[in-house]
PDB file of N, CA and C in Angstrom:
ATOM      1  N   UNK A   1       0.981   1.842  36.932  1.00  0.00           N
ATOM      2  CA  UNK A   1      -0.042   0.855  36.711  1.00  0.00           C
ATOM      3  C   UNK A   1       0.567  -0.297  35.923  1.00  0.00           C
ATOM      4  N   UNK A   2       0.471  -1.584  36.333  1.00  0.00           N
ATOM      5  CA  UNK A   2       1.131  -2.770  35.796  1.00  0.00           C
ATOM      6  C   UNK A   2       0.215  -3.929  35.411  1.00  0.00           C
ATOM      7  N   UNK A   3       0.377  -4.832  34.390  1.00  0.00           N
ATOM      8  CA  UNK A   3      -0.551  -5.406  33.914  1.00  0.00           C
ATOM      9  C   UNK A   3      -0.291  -6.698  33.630  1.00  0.00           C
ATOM     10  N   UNK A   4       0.791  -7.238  34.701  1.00  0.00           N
ATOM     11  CA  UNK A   4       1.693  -8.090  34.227  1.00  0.00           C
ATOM     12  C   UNK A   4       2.522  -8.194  33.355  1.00  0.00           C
ATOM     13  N   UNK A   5       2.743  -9.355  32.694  1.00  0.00           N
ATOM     14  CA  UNK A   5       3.996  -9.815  31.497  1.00  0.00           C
ATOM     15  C   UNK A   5       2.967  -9.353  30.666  1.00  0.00           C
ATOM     16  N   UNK A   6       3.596  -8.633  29.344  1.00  0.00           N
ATOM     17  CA  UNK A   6       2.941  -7.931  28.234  1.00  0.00           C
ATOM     18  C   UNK A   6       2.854  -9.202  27.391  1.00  0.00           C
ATOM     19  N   UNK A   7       1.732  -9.343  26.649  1.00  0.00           N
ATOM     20  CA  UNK A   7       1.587 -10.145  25.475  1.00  0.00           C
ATOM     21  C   UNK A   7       2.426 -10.079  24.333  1.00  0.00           C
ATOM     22  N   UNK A   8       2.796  -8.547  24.185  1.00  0.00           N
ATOM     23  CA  UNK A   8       3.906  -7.908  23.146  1.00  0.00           C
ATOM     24  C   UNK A   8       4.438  -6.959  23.584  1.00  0.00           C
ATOM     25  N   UNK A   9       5.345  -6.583  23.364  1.00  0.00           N
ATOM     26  CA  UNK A   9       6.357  -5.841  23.996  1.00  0.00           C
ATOM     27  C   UNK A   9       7.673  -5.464  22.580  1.00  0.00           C
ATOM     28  N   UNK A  10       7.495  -4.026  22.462  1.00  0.00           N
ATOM     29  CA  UNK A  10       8.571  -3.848  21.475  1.00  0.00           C
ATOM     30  C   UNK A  10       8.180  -2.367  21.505  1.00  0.00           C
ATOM     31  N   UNK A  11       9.619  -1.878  20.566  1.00  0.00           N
ATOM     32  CA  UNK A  11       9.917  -0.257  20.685  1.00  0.00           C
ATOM     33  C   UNK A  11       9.839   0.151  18.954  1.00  0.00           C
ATOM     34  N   UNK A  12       9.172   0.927  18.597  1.00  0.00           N
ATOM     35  CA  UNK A  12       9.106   1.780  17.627  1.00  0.00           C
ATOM     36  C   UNK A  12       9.374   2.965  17.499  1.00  0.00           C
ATOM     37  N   UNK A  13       9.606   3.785  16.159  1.00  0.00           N
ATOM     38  CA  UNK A  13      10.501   5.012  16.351  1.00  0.00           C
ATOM     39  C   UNK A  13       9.218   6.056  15.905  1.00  0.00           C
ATOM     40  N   UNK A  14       9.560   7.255  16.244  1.00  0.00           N
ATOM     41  CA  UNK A  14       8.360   8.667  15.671  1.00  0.00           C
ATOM     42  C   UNK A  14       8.783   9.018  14.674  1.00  0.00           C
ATOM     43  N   UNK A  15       8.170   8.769  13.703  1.00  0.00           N
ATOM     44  CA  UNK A  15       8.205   9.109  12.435  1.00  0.00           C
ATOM     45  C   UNK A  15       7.773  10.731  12.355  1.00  0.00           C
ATOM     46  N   UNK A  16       7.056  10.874  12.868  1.00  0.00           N
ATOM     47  CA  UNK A  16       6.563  12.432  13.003  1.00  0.00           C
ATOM     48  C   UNK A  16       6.270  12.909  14.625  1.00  0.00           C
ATOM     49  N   UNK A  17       6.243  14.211  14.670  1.00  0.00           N
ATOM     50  CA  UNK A  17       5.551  14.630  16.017  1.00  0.00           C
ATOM     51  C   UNK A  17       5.213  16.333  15.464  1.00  0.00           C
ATOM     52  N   UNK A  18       4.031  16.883  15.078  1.00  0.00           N
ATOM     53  CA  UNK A  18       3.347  17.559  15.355  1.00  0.00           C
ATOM     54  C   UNK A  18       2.617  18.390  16.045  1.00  0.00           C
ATOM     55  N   UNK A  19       3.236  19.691  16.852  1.00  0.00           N
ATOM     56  CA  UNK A  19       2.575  19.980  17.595  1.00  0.00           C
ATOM     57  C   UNK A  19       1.696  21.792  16.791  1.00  0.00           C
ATOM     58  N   UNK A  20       0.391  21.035  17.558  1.00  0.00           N
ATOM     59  CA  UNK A  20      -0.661  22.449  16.570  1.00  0.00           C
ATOM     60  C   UNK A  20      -0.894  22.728  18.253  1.00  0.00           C
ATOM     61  N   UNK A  21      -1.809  24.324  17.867  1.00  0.00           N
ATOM     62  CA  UNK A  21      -2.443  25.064  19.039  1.00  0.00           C
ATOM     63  C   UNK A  21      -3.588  24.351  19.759  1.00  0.00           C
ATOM     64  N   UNK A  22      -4.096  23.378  19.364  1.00  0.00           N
ATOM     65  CA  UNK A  22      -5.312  22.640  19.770  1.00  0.00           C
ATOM     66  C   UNK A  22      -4.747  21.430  20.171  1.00  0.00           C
ATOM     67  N   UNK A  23      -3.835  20.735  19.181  1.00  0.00           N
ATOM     68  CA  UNK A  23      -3.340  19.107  19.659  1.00  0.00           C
ATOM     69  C   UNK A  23      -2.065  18.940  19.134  1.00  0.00           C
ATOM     70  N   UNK A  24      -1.529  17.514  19.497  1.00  0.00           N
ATOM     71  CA  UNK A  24      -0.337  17.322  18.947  1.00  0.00           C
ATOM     72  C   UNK A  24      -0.471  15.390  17.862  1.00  0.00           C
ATOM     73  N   UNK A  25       0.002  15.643  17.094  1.00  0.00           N
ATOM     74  CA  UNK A  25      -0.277  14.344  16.392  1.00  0.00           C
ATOM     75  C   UNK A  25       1.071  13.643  16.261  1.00  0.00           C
ATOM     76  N   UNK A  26       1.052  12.212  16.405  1.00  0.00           N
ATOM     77  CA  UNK A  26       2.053  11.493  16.599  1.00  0.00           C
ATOM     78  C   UNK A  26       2.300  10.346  15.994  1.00  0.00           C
ATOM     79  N   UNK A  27       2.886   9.913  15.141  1.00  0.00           N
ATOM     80  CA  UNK A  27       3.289   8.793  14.018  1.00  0.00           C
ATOM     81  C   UNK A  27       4.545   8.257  14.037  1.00  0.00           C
ATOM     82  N   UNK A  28       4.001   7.045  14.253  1.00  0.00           N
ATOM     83  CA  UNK A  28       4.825   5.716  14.481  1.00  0.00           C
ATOM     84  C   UNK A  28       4.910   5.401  13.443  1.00  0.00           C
ATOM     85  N   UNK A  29       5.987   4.196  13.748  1.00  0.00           N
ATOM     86  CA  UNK A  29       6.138   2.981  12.942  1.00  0.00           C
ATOM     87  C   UNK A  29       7.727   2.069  12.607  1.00  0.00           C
ATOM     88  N   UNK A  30       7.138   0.756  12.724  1.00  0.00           N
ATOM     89  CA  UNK A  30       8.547   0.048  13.210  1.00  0.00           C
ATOM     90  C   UNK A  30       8.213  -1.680  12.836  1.00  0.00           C
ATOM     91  N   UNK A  31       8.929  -2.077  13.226  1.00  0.00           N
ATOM     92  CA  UNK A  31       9.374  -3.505  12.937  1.00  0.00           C
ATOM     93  C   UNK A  31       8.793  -4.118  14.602  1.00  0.00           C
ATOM     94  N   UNK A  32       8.071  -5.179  14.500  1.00  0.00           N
ATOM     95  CA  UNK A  32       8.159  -5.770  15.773  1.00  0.00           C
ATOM     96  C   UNK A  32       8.230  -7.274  15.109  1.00  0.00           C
ATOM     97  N   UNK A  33       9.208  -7.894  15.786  1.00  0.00           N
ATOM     98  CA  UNK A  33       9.963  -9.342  15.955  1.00  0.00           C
ATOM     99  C   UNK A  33       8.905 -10.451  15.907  1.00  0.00           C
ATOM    100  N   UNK A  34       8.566 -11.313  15.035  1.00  0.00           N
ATOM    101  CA  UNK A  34       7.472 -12.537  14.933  1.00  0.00           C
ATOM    102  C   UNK A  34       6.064 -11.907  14.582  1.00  0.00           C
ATOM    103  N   UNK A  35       5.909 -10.339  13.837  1.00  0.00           N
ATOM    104  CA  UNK A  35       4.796  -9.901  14.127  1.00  0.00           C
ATOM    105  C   UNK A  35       4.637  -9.176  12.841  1.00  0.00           C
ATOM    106  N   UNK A  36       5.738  -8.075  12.031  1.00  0.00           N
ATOM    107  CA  UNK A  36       5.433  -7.456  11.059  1.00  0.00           C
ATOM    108  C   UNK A  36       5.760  -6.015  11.217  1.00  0.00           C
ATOM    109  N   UNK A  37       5.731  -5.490  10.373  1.00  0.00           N
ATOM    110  CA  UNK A  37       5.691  -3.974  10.119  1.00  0.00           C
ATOM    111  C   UNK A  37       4.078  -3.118  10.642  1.00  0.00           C
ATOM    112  N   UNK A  38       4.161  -2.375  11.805  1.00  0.00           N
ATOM    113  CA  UNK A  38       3.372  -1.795  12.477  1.00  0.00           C
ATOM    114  C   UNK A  38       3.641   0.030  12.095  1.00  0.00           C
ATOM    115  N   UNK A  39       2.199   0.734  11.746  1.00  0.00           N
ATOM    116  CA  UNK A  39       2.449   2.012  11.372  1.00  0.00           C
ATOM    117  C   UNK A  39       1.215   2.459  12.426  1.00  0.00           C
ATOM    118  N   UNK A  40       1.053   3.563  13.249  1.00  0.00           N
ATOM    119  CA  UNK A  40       0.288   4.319  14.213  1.00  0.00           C
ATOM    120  C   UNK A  40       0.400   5.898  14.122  1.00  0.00           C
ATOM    121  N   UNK A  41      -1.082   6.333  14.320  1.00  0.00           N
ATOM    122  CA  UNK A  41      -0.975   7.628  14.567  1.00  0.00           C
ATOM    123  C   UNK A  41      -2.246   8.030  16.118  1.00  0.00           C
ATOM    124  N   UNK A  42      -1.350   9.135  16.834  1.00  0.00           N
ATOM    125  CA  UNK A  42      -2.152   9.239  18.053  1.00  0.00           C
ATOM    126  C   UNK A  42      -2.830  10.392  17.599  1.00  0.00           C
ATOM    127  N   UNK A  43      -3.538  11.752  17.914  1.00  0.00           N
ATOM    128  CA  UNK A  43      -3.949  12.710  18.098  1.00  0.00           C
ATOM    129  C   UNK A  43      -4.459  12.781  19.551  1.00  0.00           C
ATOM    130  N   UNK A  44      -3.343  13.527  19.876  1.00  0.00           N
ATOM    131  CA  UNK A  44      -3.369  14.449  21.467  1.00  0.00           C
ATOM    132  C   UNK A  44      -3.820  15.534  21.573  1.00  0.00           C
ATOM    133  N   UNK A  45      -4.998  15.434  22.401  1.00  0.00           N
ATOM    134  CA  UNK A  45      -5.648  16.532  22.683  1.00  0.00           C
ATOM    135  C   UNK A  45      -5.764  16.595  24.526  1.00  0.00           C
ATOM    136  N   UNK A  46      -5.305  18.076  24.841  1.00  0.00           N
ATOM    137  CA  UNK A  46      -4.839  18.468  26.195  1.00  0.00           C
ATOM    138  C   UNK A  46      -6.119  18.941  26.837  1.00  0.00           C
ATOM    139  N   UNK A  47      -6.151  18.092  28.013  1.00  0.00           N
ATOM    140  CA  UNK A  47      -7.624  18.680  28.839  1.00  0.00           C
ATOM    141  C   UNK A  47      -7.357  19.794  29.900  1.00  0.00           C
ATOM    142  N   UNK A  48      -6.299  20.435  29.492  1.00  0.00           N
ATOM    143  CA  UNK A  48      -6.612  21.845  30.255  1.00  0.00           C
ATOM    144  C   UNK A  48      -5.162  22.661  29.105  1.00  0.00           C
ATOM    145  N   UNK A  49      -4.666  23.981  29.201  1.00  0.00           N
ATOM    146  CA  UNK A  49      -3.832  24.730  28.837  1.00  0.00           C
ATOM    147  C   UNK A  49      -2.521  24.153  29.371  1.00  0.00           C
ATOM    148  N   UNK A  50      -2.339  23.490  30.955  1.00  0.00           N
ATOM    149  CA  UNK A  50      -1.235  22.966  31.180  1.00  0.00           C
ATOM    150  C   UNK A  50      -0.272  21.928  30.309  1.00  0.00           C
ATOM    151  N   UNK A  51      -1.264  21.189  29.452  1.00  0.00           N
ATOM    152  CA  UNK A  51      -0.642  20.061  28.436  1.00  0.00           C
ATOM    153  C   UNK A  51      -0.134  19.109  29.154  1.00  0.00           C
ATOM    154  N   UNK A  52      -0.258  18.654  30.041  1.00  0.00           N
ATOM    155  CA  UNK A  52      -0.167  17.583  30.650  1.00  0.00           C
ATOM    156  C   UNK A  52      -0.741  16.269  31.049  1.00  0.00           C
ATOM    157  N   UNK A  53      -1.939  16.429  30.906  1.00  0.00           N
ATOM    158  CA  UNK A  53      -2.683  15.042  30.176  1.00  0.00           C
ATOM    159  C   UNK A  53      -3.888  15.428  29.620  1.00  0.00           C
ATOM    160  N   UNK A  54      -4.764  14.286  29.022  1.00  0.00           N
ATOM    161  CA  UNK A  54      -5.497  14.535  28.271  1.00  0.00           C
ATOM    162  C   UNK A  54      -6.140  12.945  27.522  1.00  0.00           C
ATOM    163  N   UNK A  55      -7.054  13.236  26.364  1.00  0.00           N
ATOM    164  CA  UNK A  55      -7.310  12.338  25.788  1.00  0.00           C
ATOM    165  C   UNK A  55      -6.740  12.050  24.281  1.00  0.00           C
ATOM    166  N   UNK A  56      -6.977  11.280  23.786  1.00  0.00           N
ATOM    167  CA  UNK A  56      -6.480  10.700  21.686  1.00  0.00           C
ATOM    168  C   UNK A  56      -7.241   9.812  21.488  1.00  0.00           C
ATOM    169  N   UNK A  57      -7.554   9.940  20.084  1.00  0.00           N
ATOM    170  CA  UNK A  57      -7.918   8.982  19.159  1.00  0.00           C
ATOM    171  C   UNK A  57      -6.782   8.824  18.382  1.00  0.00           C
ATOM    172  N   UNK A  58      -7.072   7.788  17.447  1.00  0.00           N
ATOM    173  CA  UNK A  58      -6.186   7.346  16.449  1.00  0.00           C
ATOM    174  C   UNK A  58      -6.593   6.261  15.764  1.00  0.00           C
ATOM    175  N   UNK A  59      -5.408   5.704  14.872  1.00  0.00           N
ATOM    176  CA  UNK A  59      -5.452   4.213  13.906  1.00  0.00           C
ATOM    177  C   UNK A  59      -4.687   3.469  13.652  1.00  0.00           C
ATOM    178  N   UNK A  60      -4.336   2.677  13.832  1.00  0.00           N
ATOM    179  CA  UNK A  60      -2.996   2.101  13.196  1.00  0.00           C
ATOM    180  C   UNK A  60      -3.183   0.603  12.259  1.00  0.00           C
ATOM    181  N   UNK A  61      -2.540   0.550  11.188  1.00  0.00           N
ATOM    182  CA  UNK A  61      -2.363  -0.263  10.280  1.00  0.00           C
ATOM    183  C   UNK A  61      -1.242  -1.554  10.948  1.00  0.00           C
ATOM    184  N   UNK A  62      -0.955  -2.928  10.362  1.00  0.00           N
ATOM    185  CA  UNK A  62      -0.180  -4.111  10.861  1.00  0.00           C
ATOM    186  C   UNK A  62      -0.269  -4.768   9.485  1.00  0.00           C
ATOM    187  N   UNK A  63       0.939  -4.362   8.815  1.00  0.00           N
ATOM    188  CA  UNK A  63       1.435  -5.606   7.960  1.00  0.00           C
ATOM    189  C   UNK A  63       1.900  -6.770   8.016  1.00  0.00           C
ATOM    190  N   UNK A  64       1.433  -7.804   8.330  1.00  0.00           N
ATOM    191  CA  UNK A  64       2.077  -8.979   9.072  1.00  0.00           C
ATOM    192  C   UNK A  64       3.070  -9.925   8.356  1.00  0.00           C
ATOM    193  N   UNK A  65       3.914 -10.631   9.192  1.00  0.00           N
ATOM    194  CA  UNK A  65       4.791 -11.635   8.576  1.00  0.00           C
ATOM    195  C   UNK A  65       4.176 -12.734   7.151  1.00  0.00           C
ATOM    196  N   UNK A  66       3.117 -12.946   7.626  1.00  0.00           N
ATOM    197  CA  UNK A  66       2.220 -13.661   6.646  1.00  0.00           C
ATOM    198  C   UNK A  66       1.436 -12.689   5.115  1.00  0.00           C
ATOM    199  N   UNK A  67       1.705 -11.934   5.329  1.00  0.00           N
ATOM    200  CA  UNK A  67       1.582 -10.827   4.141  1.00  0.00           C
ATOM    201  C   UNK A  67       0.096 -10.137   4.478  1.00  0.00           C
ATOM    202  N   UNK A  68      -0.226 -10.801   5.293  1.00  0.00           N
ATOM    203  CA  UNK A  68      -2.036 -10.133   5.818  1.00  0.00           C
ATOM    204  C   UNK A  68      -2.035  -9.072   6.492  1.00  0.00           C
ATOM    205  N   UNK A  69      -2.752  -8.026   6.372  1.00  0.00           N
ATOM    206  CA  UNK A  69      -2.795  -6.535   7.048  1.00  0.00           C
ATOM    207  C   UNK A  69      -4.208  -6.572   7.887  1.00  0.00           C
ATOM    208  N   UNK A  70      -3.777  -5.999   8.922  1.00  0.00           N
ATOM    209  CA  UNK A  70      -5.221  -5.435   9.602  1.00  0.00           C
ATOM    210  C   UNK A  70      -5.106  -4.121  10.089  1.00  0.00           C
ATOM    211  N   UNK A  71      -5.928  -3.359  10.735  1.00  0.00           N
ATOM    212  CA  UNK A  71      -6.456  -2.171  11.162  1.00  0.00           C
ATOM    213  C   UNK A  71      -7.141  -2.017  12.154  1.00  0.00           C
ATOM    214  N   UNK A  72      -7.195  -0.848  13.108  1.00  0.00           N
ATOM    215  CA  UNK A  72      -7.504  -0.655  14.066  1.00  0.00           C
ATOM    216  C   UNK A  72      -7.780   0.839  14.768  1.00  0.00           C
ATOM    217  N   UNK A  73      -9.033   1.241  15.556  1.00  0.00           N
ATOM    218  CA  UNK A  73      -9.191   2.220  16.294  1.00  0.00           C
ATOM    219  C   UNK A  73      -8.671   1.791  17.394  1.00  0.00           C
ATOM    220  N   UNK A  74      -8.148   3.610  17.744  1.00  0.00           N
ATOM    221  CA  UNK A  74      -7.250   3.682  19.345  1.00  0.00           C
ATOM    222  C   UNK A  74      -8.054   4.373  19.765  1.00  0.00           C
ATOM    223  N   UNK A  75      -8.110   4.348  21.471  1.00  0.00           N
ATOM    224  CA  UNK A  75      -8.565   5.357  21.683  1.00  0.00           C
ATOM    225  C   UNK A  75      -8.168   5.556  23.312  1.00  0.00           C
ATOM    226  N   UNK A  76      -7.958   6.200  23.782  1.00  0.00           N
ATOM    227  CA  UNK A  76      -7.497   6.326  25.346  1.00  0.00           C
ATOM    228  C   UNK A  76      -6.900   7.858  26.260  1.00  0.00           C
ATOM    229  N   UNK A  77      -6.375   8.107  26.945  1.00  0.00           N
ATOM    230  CA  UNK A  77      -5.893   8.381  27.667  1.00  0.00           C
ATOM    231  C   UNK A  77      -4.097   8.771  27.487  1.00  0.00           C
ATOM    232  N   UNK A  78      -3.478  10.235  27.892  1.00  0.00           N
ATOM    233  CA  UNK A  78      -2.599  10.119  28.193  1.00  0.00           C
ATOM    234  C   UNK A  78      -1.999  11.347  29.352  1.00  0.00           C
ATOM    235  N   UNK A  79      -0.582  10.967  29.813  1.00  0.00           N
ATOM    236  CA  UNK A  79      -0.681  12.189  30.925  1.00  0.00           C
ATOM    237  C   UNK A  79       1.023  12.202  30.624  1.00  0.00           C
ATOM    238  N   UNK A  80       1.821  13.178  30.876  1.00  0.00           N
ATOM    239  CA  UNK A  80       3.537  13.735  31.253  1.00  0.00           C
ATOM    240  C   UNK A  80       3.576  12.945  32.867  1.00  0.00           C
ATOM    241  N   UNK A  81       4.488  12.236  32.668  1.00  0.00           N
ATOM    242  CA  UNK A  81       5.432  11.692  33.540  1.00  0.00           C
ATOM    243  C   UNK A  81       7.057  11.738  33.683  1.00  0.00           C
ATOM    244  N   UNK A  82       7.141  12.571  34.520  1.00  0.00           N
ATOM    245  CA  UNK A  82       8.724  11.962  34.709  1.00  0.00           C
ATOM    246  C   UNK A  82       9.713  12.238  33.116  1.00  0.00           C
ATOM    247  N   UNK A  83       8.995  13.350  32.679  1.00  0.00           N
ATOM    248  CA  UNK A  83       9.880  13.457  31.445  1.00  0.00           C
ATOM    249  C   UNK A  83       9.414  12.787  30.310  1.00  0.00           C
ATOM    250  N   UNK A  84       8.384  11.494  30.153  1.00  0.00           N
ATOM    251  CA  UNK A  84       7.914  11.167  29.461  1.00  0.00           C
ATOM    252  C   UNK A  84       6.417  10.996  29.119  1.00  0.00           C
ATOM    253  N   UNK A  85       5.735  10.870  28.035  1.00  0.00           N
ATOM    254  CA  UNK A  85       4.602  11.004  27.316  1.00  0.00           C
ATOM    255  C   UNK A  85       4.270   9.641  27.879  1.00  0.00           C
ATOM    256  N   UNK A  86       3.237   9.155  28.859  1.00  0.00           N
ATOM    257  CA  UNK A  86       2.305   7.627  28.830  1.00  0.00           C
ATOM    258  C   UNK A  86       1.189   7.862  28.347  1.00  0.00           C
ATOM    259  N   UNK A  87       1.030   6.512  27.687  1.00  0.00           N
ATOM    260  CA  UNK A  87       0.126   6.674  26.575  1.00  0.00           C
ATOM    261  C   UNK A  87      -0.917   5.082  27.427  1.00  0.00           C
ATOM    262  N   UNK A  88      -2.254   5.428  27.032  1.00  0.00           N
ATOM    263  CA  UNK A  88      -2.633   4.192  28.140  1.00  0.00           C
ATOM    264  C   UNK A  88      -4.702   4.001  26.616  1.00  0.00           C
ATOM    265  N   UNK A  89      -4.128   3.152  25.960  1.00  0.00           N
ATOM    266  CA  UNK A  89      -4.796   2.879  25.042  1.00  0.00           C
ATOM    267  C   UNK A  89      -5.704   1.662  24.761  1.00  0.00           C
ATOM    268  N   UNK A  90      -6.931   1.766  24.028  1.00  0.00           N
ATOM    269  CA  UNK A  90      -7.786   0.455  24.003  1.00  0.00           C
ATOM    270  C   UNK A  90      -8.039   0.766  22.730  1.00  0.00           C
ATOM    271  N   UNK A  91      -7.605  -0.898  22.112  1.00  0.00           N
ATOM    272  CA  UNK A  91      -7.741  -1.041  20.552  1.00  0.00           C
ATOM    273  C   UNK A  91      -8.257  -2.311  20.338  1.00  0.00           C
ATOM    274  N   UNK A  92      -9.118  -1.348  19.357  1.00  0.00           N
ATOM    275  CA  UNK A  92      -9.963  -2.412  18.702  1.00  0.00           C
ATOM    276  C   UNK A  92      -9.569  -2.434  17.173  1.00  0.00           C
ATOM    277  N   UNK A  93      -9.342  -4.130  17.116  1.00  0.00           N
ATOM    278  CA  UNK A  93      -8.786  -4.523  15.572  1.00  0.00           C
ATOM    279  C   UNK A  93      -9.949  -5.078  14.759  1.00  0.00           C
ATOM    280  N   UNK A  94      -9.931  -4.784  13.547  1.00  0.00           N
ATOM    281  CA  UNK A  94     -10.899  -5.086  12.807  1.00  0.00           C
ATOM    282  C   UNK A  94     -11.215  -6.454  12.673  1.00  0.00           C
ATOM    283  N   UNK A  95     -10.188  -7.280  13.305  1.00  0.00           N
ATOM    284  CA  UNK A  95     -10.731  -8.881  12.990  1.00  0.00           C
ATOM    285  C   UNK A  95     -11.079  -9.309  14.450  1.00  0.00           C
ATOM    286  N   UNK A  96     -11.507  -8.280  15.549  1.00  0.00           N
ATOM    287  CA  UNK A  96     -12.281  -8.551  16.596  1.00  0.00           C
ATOM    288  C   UNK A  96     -11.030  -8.450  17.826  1.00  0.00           C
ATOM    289  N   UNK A  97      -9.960  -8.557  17.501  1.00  0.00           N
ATOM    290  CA  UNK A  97      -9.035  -8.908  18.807  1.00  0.00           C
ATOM    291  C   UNK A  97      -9.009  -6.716  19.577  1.00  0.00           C
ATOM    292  N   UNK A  98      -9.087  -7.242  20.680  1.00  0.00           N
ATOM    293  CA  UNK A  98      -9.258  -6.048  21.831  1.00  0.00           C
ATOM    294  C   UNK A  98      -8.019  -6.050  23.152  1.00  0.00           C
ATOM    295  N   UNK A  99      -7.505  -4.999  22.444  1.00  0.00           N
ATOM    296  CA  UNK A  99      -5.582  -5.070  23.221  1.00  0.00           C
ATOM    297  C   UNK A  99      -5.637  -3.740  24.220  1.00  0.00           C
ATOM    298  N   UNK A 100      -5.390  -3.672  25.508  1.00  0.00           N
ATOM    299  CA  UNK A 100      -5.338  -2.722  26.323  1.00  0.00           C
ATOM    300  C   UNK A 100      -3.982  -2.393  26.002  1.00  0.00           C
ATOM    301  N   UNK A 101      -3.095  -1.303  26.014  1.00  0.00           N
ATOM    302  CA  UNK A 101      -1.754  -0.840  25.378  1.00  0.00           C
ATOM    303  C   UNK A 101      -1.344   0.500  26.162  1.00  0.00           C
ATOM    304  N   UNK A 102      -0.040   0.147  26.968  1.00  0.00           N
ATOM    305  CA  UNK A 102       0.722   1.264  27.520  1.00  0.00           C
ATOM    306  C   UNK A 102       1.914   1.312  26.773  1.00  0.00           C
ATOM    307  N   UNK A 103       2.118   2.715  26.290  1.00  0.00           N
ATOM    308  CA  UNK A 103       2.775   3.129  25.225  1.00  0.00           C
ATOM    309  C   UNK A 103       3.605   4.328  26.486  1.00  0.00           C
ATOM    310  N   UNK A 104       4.725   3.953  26.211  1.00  0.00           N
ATOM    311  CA  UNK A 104       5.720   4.993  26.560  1.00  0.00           C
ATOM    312  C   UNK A 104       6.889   5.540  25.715  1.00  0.00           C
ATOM    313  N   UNK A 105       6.830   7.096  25.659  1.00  0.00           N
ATOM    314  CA  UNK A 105       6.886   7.875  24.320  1.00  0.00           C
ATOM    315  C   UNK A 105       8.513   8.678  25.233  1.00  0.00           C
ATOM    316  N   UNK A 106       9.043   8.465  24.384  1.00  0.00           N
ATOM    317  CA  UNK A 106      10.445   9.606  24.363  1.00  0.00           C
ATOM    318  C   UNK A 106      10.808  10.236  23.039  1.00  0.00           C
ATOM    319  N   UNK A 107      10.086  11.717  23.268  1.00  0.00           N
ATOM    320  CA  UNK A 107       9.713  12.498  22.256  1.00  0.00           C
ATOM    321  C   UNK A 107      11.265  13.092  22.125  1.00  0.00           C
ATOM    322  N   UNK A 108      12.407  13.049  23.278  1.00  0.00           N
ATOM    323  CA  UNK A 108      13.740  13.616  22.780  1.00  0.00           C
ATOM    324  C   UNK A 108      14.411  12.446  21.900  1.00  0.00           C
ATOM    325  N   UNK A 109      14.279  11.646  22.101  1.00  0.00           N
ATOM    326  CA  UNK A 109      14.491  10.082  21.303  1.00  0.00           C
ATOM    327  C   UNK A 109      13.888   9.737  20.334  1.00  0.00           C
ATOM    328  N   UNK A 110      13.023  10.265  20.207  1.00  0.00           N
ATOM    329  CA  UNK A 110      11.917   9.741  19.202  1.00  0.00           C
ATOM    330  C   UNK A 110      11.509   8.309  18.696  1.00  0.00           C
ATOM    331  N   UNK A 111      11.469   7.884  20.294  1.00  0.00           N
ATOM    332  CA  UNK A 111      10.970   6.230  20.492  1.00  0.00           C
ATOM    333  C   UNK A 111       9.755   5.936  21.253  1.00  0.00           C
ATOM    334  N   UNK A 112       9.523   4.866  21.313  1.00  0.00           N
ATOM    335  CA  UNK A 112       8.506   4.472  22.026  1.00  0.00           C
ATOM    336  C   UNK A 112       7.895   2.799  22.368  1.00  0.00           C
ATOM    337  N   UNK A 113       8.090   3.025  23.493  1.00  0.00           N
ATOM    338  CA  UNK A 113       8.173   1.260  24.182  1.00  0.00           C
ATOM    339  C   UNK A 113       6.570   0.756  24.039  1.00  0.00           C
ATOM    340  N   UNK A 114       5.993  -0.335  23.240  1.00  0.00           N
ATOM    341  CA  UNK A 114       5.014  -0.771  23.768  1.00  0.00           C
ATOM    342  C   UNK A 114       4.878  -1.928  24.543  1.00  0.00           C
ATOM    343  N   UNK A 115       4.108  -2.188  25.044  1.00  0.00           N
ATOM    344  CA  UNK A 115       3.520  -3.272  26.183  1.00  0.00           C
ATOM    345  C   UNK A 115       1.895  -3.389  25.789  1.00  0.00           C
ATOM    346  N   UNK A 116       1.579  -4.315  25.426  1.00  0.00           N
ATOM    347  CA  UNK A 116       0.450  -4.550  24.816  1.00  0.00           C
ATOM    348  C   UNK A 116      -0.163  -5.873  25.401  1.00  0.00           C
ATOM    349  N   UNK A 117      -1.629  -5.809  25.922  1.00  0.00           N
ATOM    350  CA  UNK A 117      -2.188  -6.780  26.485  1.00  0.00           C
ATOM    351  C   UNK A 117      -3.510  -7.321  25.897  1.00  0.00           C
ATOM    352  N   UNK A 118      -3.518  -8.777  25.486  1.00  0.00           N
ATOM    353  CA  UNK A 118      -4.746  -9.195  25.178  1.00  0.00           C
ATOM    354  C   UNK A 118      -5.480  -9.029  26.024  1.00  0.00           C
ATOM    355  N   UNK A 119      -6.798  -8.769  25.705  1.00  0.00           N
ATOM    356  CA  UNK A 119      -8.511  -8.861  26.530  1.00  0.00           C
ATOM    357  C   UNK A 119      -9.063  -9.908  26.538  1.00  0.00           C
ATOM    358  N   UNK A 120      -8.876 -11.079  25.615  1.00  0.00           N
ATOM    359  CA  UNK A 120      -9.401 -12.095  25.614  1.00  0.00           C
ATOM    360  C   UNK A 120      -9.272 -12.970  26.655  1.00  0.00           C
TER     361      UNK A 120
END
C-alpha cells in the first residue's frame, strides 16, 4: 500500500521490545533531521494465536528543534511481512495535526523506517 512521497520519512532505533503472553510492547526513539527528538511506544496485541497481525494503541512524545514538545495517540493496525513487522497507524497530535503513518519495524536490527503522511 503506497501513499505517495511521505511528508516525513526517517528511521529510528528500538529502544525496547517486549514480548508478554497477551502482547508485545515496542519503544522507540530517535533523532529525525529538521524535526527533533521523537520517543514512541506501540502495544501489540495479536488477533488470533498465530501472531501475525493484529491491532495497537500507543503514544508518542516530539521534542522539537524549537524547544516545543507535543504529544500524541496512535492507534492502528499491524501484520508480519516478509520478515518484517508493518505497522499502518493514525495519529492524532494534540495541537490538532492528523498523520496517517507506515512504520516498518526490523526487530533483528532494532530499527524502524517511518513514512508519515499529513491528512490535511
Amino acid at each position: 500500500m503506497e501513499f505517495g512521497t511521505p511528508d516525513l520519512k526517517a528511521t529510528v532505533n528500538i529502544s525496547s521490545l517486549t514480548k508478554n503472553k497477551d502482547n508485545v510492547i515496542i519503544d522507540y526513539n530517535g533523532e529525525i533531521e529538521n524535526f527533533g527528538s521523537v520517543f514512541f511506544t506501540h502495544n501489540l496485541i495479536a488477533a488470533s494465536d498465530a501472531d501475525q497481525n493484529g491491532i495497537f494503541e500507543g503514544c508518542a512524545r516530539v521534542s522539537a528543534i524549537d524547544g516545543t514538545t507535543s504529544t500524541a495517540s496512535l492507534l492502528g493496525v499491524w501484520k508480519r511481512e516478509e520478515g518484517m513487522l508493518k505497522i499502518f497507524s493514525l495519529d492524532q497530535w494534540l495541537d490538532g495535526g492528523q498523520f496517517f503513518v507506515r512504520i516498518d519495524v526490523d526487530e533483528k536490527a532494532k530499527t524502524a523506517v517511518i513514512n508519515a503522511n499529513s491528512l490535511a
